[in-house]
PDB file of N, CA and C in Angstrom:
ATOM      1  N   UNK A   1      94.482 116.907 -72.834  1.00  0.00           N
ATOM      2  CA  UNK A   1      93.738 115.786 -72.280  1.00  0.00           C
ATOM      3  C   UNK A   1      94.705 114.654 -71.950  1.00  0.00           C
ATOM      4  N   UNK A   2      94.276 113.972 -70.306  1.00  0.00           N
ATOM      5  CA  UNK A   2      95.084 112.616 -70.056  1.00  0.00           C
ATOM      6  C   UNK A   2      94.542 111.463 -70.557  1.00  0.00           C
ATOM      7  N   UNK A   3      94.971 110.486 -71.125  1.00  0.00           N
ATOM      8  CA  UNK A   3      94.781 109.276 -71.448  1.00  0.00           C
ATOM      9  C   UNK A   3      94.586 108.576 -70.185  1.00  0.00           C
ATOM     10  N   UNK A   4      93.384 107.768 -70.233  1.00  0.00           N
ATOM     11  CA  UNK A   4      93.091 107.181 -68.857  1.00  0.00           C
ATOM     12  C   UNK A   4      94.130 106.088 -69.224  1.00  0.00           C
ATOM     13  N   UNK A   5      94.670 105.404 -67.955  1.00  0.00           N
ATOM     14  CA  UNK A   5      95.705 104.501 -67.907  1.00  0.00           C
ATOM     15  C   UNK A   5      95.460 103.040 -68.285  1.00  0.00           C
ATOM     16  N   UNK A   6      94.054 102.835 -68.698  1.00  0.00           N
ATOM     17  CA  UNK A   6      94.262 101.763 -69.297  1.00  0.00           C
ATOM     18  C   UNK A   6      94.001 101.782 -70.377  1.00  0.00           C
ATOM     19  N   UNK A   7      94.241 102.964 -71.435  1.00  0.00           N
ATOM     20  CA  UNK A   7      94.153 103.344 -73.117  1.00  0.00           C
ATOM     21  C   UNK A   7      95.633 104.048 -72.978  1.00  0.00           C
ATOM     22  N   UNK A   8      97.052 103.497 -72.389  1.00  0.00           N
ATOM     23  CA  UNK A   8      98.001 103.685 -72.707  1.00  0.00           C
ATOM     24  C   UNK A   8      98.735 102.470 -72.826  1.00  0.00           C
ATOM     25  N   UNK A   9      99.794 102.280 -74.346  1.00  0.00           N
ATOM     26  CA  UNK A   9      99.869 101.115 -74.222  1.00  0.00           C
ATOM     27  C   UNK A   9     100.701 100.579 -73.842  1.00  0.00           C
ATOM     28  N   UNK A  10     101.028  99.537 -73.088  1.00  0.00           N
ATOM     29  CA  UNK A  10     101.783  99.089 -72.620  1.00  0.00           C
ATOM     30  C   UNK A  10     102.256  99.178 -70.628  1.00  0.00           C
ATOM     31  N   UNK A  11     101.294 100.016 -70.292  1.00  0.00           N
ATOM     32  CA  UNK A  11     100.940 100.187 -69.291  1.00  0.00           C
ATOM     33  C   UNK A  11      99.923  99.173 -68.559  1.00  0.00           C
ATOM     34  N   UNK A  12     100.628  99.188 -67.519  1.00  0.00           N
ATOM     35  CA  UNK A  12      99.609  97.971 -66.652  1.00  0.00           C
ATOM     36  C   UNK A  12     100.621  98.736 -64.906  1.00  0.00           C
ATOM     37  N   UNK A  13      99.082  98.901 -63.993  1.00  0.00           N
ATOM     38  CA  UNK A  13      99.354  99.203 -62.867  1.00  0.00           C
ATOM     39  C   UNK A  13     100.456  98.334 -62.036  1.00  0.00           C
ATOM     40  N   UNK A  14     100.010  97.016 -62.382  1.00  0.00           N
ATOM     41  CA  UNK A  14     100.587  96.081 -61.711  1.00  0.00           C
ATOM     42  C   UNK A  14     101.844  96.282 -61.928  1.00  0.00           C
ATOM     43  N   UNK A  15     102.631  96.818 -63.092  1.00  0.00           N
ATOM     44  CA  UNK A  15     103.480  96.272 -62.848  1.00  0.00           C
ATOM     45  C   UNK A  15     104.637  97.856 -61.516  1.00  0.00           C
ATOM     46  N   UNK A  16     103.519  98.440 -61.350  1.00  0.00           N
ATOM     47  CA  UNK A  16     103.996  99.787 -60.257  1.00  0.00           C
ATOM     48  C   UNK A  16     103.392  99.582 -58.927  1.00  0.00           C
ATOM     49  N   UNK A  17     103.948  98.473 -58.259  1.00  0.00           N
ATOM     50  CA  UNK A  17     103.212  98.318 -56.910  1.00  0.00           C
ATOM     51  C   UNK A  17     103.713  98.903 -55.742  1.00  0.00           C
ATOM     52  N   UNK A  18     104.391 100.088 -56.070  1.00  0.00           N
ATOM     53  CA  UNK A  18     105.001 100.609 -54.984  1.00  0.00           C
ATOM     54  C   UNK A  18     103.993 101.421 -54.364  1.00  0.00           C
ATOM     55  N   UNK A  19     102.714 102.117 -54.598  1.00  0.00           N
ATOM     56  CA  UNK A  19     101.613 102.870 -53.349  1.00  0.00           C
ATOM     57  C   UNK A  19     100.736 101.607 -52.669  1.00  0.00           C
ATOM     58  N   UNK A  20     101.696 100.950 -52.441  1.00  0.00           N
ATOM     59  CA  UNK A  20     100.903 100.084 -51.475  1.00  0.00           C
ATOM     60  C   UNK A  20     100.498 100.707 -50.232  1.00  0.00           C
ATOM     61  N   UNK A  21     100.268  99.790 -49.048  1.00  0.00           N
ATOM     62  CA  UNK A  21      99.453 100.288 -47.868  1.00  0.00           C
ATOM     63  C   UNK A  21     100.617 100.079 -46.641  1.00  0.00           C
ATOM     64  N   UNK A  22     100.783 101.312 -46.250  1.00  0.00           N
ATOM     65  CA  UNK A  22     101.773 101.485 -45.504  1.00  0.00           C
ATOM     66  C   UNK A  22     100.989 101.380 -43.734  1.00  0.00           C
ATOM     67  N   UNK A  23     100.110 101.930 -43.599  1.00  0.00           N
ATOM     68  CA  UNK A  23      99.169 101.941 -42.212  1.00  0.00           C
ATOM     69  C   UNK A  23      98.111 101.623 -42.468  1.00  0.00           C
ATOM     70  N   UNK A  24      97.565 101.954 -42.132  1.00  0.00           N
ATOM     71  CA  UNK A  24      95.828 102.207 -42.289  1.00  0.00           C
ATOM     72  C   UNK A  24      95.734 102.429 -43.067  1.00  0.00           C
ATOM     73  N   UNK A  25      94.929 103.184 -43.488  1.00  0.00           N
ATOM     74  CA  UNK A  25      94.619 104.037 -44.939  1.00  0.00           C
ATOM     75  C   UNK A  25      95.671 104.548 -46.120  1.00  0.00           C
ATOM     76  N   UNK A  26      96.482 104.820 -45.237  1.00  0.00           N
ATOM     77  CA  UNK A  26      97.783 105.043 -45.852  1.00  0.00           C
ATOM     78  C   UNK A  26      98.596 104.847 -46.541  1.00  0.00           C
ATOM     79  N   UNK A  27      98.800 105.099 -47.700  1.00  0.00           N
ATOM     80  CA  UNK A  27      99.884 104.630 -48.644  1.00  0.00           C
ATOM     81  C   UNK A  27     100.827 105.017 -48.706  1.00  0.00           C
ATOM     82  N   UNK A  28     102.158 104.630 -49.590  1.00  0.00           N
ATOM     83  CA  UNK A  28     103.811 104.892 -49.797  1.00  0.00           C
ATOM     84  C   UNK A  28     103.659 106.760 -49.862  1.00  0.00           C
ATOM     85  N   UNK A  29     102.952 107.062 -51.359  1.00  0.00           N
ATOM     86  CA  UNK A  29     102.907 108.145 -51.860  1.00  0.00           C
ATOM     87  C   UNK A  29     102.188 109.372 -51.003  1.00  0.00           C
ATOM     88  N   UNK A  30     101.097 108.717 -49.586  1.00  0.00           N
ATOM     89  CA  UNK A  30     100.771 110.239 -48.687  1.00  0.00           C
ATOM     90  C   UNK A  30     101.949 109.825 -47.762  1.00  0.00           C
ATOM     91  N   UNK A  31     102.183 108.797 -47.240  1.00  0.00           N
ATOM     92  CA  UNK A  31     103.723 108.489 -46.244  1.00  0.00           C
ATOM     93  C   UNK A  31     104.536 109.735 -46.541  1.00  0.00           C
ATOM     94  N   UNK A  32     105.095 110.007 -47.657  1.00  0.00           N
ATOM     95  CA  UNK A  32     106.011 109.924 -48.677  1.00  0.00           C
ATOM     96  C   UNK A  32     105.349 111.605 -48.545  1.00  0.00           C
ATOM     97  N   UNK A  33     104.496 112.500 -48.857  1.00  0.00           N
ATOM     98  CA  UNK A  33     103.829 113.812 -49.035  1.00  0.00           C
ATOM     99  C   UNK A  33     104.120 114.250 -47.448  1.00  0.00           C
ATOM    100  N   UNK A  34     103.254 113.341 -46.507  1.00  0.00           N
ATOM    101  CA  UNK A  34     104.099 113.821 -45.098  1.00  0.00           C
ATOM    102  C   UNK A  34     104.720 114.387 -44.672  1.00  0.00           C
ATOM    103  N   UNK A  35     105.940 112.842 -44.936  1.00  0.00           N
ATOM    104  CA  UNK A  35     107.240 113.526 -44.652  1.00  0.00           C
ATOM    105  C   UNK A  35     108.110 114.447 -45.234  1.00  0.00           C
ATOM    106  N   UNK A  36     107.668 114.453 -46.682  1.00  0.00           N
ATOM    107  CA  UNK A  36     108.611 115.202 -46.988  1.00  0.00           C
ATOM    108  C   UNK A  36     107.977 116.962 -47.105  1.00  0.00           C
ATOM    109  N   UNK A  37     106.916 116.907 -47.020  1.00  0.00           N
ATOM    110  CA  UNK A  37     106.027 118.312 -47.067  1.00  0.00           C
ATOM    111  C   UNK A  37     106.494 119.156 -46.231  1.00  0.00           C
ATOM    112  N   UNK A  38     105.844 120.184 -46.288  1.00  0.00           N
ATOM    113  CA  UNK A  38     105.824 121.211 -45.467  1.00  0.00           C
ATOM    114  C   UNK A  38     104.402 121.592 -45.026  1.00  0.00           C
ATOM    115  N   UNK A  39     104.006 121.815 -43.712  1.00  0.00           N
ATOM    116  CA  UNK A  39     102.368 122.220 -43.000  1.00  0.00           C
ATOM    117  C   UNK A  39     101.614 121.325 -44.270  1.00  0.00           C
ATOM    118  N   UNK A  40     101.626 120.002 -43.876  1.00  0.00           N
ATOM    119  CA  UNK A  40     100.740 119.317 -44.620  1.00  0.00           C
ATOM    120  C   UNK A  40     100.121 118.812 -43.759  1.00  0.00           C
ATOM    121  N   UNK A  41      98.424 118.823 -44.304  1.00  0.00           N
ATOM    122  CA  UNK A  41      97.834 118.394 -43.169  1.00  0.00           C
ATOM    123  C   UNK A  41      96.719 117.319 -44.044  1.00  0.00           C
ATOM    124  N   UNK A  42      96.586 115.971 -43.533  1.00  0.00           N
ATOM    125  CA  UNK A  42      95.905 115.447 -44.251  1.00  0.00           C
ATOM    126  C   UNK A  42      94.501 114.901 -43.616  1.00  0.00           C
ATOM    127  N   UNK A  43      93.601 114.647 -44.269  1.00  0.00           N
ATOM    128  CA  UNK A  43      92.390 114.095 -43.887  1.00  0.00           C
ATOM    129  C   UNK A  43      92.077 112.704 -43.689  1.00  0.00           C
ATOM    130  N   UNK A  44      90.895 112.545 -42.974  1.00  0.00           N
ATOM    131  CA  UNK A  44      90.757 111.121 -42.354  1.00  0.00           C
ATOM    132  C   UNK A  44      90.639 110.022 -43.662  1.00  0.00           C
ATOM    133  N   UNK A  45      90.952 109.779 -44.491  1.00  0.00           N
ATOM    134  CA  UNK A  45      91.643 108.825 -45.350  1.00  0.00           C
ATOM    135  C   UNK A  45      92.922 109.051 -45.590  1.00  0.00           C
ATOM    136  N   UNK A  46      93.798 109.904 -45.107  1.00  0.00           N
ATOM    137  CA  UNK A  46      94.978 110.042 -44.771  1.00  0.00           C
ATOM    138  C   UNK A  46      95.853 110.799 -46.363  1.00  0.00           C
ATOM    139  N   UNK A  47      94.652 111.571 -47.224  1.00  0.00           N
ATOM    140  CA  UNK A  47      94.374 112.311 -48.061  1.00  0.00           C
ATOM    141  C   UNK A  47      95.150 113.310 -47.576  1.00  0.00           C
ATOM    142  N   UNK A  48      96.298 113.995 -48.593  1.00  0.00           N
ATOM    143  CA  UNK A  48      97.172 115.399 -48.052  1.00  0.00           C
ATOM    144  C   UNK A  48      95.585 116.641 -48.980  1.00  0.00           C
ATOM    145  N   UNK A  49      95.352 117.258 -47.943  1.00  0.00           N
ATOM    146  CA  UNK A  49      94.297 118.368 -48.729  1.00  0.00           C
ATOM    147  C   UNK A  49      94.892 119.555 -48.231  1.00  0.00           C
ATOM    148  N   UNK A  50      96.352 119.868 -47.935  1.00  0.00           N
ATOM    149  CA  UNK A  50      96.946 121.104 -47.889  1.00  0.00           C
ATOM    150  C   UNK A  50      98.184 120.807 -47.188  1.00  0.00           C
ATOM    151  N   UNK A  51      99.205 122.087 -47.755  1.00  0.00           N
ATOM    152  CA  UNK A  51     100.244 121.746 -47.378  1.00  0.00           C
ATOM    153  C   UNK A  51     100.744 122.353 -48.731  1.00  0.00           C
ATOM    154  N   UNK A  52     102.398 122.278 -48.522  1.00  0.00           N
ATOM    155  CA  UNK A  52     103.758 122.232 -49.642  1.00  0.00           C
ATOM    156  C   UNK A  52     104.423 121.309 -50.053  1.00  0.00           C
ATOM    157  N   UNK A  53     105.042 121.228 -51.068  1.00  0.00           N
ATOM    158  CA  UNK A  53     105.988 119.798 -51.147  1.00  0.00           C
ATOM    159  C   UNK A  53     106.520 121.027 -52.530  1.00  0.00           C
ATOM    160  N   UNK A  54     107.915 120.452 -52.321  1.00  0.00           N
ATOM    161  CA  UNK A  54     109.221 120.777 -52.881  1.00  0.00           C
ATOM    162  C   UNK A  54     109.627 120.011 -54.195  1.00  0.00           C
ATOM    163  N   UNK A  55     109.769 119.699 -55.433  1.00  0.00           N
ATOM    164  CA  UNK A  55     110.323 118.535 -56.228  1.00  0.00           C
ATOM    165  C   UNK A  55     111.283 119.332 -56.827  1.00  0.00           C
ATOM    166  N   UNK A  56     112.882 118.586 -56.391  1.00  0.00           N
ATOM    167  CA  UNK A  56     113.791 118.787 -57.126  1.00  0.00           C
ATOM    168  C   UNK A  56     114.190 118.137 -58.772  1.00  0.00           C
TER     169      UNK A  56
END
């Protein structure tokens, strides 16, 4: 089981403001799935719902 993020302590979103809003709908982290994916194809909230991605 995950600990929802605000019953971890010392955690606060704020202080991770990097998925901000890059376009439209769009944030750093689908920007970021995009480009670096493979046949990713995302949906009209700009949601990756298929595709590859690689993590080294």
């Amino acid at each position: 089981m995950v600990a929802d993020e605000d019953d971890v302590p010392g955690y606060s979103r704020s202080k991770f403001p990097h998925w901000v809003s890059q376009y439209g709908t769009c944030d750093t982290r689908e920007v970021t799935l995009q480009r670096d994916g493979q046949d990713v194809v995302q949906d009209d909230g700009c949601r990756a719902v298929s595709g590859t991605r690689y993590s080294e």
